[in-house]
N, C-alpha and C. Protein backbone atom coordinates (compact mmCIF):
# COMPACT_ATOMS: atom_id res chain seq x y z
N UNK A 1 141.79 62.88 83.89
CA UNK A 1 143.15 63.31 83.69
C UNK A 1 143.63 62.69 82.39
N UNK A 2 144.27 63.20 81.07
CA UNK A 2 144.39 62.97 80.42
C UNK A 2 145.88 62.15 80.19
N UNK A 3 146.43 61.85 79.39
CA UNK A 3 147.77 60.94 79.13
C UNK A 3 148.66 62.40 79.16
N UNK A 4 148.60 63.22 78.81
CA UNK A 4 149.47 64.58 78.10
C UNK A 4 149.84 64.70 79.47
N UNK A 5 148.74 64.96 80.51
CA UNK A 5 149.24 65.57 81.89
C UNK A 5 150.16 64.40 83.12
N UNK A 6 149.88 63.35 82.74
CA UNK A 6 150.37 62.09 83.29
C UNK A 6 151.54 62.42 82.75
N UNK A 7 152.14 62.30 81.46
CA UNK A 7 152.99 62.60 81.19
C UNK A 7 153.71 63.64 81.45
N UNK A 8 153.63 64.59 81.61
CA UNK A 8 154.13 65.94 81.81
C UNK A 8 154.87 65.92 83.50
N UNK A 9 153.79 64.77 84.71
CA UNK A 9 153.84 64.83 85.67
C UNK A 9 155.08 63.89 85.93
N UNK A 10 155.40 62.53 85.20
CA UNK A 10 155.97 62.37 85.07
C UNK A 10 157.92 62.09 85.23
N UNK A 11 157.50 63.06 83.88
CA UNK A 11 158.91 64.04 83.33
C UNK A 11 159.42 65.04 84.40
N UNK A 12 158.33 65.35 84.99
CA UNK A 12 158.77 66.44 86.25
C UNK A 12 159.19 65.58 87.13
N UNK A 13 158.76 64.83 87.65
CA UNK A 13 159.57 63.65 88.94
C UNK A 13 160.81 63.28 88.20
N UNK A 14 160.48 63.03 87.28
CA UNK A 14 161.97 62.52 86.68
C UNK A 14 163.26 63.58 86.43
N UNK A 15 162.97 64.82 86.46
CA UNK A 15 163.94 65.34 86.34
C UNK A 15 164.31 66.14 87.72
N UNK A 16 163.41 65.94 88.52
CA UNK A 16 163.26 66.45 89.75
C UNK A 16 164.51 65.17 90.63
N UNK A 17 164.14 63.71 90.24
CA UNK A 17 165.47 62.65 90.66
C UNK A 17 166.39 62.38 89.81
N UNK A 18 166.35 63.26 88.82
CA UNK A 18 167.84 63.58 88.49
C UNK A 18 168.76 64.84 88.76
N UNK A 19 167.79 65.91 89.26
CA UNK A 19 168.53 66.89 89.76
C UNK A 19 169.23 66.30 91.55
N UNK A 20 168.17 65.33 92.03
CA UNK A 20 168.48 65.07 93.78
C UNK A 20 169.63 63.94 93.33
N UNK A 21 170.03 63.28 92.43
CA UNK A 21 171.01 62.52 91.90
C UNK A 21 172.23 63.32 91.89
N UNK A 22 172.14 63.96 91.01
CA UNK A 22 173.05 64.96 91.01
C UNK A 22 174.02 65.98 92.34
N UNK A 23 173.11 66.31 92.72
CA UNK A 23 173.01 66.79 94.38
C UNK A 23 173.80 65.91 95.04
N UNK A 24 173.20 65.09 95.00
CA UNK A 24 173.93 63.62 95.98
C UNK A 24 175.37 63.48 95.73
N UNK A 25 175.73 63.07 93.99
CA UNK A 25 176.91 62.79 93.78
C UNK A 25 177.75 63.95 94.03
N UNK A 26 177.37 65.21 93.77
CA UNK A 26 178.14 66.64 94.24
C UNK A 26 178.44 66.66 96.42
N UNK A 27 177.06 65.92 97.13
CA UNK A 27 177.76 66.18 98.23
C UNK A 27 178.74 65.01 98.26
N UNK A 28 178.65 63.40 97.95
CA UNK A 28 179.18 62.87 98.06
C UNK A 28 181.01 62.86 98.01
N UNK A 29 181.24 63.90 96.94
CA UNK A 29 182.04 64.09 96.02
C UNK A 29 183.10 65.27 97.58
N UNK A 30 181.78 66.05 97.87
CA UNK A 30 182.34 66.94 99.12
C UNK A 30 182.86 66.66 100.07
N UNK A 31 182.40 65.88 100.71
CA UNK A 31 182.37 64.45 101.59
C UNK A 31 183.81 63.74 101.58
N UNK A 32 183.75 63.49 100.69
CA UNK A 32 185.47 62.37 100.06
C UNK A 32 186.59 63.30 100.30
N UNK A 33 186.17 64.66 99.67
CA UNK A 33 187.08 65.62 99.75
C UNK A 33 187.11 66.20 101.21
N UNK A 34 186.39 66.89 101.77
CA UNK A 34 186.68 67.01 103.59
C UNK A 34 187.09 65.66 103.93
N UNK A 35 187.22 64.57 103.77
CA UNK A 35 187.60 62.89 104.59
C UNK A 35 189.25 63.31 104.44
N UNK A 36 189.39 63.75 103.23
CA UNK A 36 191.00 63.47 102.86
C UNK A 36 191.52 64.58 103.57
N UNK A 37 190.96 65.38 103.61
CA UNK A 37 191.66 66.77 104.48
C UNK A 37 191.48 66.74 105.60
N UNK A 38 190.58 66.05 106.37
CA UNK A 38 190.56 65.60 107.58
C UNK A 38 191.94 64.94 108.15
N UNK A 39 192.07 63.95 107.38
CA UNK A 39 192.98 62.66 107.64
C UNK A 39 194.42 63.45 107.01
N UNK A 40 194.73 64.16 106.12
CA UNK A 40 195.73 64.85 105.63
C UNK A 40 196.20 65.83 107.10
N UNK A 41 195.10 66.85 107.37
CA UNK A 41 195.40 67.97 108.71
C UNK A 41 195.93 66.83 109.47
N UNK A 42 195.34 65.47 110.14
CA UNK A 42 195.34 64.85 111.35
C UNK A 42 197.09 64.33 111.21
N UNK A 43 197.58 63.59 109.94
CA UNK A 43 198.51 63.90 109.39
C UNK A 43 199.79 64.68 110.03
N UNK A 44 199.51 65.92 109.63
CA UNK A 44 200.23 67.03 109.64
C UNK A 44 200.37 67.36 111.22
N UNK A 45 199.33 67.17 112.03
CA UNK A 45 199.31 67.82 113.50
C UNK A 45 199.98 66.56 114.45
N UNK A 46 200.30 65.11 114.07
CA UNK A 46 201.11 64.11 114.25
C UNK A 46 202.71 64.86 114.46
N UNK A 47 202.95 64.99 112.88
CA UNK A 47 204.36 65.52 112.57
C UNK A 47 204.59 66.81 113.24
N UNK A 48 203.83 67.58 113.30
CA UNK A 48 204.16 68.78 113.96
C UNK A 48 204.46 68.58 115.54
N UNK A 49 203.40 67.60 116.25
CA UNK A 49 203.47 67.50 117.75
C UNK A 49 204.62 66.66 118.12
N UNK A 50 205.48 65.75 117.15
CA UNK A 50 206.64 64.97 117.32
C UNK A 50 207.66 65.88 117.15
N UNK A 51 207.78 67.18 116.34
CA UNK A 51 208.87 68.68 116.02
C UNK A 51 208.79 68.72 117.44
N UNK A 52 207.69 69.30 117.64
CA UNK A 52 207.86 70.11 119.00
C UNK A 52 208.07 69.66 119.98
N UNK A 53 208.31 68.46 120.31
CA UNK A 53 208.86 67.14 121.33
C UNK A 53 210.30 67.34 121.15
N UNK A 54 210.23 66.87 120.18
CA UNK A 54 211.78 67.18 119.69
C UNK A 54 212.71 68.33 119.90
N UNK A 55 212.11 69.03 119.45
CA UNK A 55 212.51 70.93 119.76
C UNK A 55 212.52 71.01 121.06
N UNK A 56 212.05 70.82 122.14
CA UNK A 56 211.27 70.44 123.44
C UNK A 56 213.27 70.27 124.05
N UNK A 57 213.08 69.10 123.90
CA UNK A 57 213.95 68.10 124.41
C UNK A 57 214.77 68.78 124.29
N UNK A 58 215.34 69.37 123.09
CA UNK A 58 216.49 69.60 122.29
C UNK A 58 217.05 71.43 123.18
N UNK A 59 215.73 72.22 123.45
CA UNK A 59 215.88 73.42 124.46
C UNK A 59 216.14 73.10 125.70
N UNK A 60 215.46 72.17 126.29
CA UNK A 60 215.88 71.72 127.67
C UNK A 60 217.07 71.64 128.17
N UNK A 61 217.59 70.37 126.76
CA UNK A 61 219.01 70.14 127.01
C UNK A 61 220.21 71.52 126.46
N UNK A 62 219.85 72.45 125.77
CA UNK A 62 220.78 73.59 125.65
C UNK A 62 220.50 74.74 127.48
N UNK A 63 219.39 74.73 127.72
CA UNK A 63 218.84 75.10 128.83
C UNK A 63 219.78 74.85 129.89
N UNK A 64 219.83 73.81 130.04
CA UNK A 64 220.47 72.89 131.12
C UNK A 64 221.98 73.17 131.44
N UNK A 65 222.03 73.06 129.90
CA UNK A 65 223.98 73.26 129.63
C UNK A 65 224.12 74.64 130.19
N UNK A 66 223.31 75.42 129.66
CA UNK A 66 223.73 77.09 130.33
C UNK A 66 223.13 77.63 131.45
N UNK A 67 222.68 76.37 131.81
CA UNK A 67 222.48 76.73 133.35
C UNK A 67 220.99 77.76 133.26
N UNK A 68 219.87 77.80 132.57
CA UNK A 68 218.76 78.07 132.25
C UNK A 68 217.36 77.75 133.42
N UNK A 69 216.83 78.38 133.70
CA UNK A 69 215.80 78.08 134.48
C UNK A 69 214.59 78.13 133.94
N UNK A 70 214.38 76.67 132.83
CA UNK A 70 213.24 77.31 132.18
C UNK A 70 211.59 77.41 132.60
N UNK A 71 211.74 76.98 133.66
CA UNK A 71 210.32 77.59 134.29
C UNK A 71 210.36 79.32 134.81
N UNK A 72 211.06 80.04 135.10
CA UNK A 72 211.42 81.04 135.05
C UNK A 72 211.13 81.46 133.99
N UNK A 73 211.68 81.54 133.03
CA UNK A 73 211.49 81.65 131.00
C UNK A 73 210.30 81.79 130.75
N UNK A 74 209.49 80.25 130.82
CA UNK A 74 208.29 80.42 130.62
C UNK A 74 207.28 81.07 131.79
N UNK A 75 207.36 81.74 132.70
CA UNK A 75 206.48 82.17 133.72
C UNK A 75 206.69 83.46 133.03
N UNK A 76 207.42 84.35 132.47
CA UNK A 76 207.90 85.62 132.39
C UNK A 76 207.20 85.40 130.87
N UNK A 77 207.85 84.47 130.23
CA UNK A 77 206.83 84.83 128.73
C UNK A 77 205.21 84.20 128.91
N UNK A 78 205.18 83.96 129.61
CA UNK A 78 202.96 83.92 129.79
C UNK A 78 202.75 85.54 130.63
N UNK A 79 203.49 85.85 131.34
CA UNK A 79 203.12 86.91 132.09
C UNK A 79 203.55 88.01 130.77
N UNK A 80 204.35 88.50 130.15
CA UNK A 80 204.38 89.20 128.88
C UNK A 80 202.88 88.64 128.17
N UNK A 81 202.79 87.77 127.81
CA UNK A 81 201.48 87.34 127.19
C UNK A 81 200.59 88.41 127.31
N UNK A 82 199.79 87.82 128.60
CA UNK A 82 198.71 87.96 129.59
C UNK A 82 198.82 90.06 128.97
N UNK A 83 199.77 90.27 129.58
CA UNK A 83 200.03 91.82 129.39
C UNK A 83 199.50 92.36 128.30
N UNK A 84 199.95 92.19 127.23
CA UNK A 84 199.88 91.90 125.48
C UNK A 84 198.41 91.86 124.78
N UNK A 85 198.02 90.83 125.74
CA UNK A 85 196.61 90.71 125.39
C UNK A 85 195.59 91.56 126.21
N UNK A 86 195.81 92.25 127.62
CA UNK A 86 195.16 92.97 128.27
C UNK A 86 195.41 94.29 127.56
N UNK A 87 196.26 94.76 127.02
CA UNK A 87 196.33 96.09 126.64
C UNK A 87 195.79 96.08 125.10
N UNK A 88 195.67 94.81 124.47
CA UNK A 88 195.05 94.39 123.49
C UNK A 88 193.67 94.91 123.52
N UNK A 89 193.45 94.09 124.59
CA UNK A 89 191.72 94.17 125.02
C UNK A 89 191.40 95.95 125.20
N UNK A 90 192.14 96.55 125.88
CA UNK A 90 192.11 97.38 126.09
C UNK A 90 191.51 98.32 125.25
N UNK A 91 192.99 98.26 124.20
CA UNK A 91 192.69 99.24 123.10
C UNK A 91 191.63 98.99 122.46
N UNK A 92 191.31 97.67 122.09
CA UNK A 92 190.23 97.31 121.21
C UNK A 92 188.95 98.38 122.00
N UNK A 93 188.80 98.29 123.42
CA UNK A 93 187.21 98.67 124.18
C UNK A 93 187.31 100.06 123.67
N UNK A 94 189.00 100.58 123.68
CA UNK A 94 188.91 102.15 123.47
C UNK A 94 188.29 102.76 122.12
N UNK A 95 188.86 101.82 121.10
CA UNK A 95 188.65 102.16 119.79
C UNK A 95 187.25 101.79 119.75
N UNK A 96 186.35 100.83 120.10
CA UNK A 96 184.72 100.66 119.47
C UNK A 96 184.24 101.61 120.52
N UNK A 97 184.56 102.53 121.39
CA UNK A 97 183.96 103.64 122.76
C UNK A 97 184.23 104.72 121.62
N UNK A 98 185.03 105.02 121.24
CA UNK A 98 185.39 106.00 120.22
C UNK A 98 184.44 106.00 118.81
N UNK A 99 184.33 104.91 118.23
CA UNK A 99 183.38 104.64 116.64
C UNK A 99 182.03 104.68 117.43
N UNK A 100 181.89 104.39 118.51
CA UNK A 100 180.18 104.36 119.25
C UNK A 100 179.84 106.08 119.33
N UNK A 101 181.13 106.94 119.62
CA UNK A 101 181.04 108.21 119.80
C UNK A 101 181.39 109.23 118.38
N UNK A 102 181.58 108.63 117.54
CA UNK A 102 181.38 108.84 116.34
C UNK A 102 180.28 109.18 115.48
N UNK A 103 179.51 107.76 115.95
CA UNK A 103 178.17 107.19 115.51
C UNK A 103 177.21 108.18 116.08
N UNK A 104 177.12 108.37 117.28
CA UNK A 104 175.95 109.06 118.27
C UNK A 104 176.41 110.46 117.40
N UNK A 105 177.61 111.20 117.24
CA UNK A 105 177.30 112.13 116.73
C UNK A 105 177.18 112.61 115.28
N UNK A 106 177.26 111.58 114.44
CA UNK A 106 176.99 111.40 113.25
C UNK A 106 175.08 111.47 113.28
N UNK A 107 174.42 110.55 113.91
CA UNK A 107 173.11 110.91 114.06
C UNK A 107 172.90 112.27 114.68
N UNK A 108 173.37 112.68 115.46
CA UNK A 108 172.95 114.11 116.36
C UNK A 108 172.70 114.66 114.90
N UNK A 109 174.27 114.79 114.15
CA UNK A 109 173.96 116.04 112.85
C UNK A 109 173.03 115.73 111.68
N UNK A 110 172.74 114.35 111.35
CA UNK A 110 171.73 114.01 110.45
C UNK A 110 170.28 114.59 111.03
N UNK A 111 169.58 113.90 112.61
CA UNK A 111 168.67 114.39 112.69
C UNK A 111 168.07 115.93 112.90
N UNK A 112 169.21 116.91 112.75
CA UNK A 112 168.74 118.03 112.70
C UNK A 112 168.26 118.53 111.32
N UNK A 113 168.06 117.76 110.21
CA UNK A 113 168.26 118.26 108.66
C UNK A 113 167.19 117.50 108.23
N UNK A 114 166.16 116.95 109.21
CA UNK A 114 164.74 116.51 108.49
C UNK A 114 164.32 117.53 108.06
């Protein structure tokens, strides 16, 4: 093996751990950045869950004053929900039963034209 090819072999490792260098400092770099947005969201979902405590409290007590039954309230808006999302579901099964019946006859008319 000559010096030329030693060399050559080298230069290839070497730029081969400077590209995995590189790599590294780019995930590292990724890394730092998801940490902060981690801890920023975790942050944010603190302040938000203390609003809605707050807001909470703050309906109860207007609730109360007007004589409100808010378990009533909320039983009627989950049951609207529930509804909402079943006719959701619904439509959705109707509409891909429909593009499935689309499809089947989109092939029917292609395979007659081999």
């Amino acid at each position: 093996m000559g010096l030329g090819s030693t060399t050559k072999k080298i230069q290839s490792i070497a730029d081969t751990a400077e590209q995995m260098y590189q790599r590294l400092n780019d995930l590292r770099v990724q890394v730092e950045s998801t940490q902060q947005t981690v801890q920023t969201t975790g942050e944010k979902v603190q302040t938000l869950e203390s609003e809605i405590v707050e807001q909470r409290a703050i309906l109860t007590a207007i609730a109360e004053e007007l004589d409100i039954d808010l378990d009533r309230v909320q039983a009627d808006a989950h049951i609207t929900e529930a509804e909402t999302d079943a006719e959701a579901s619904n439509e959705s099964d109707s509409n891909k039963s429909d593009t499935d019946e689309i499809t089947d006859a989109e092939e029917d008319d292609t395979s007659g034209h081999t």
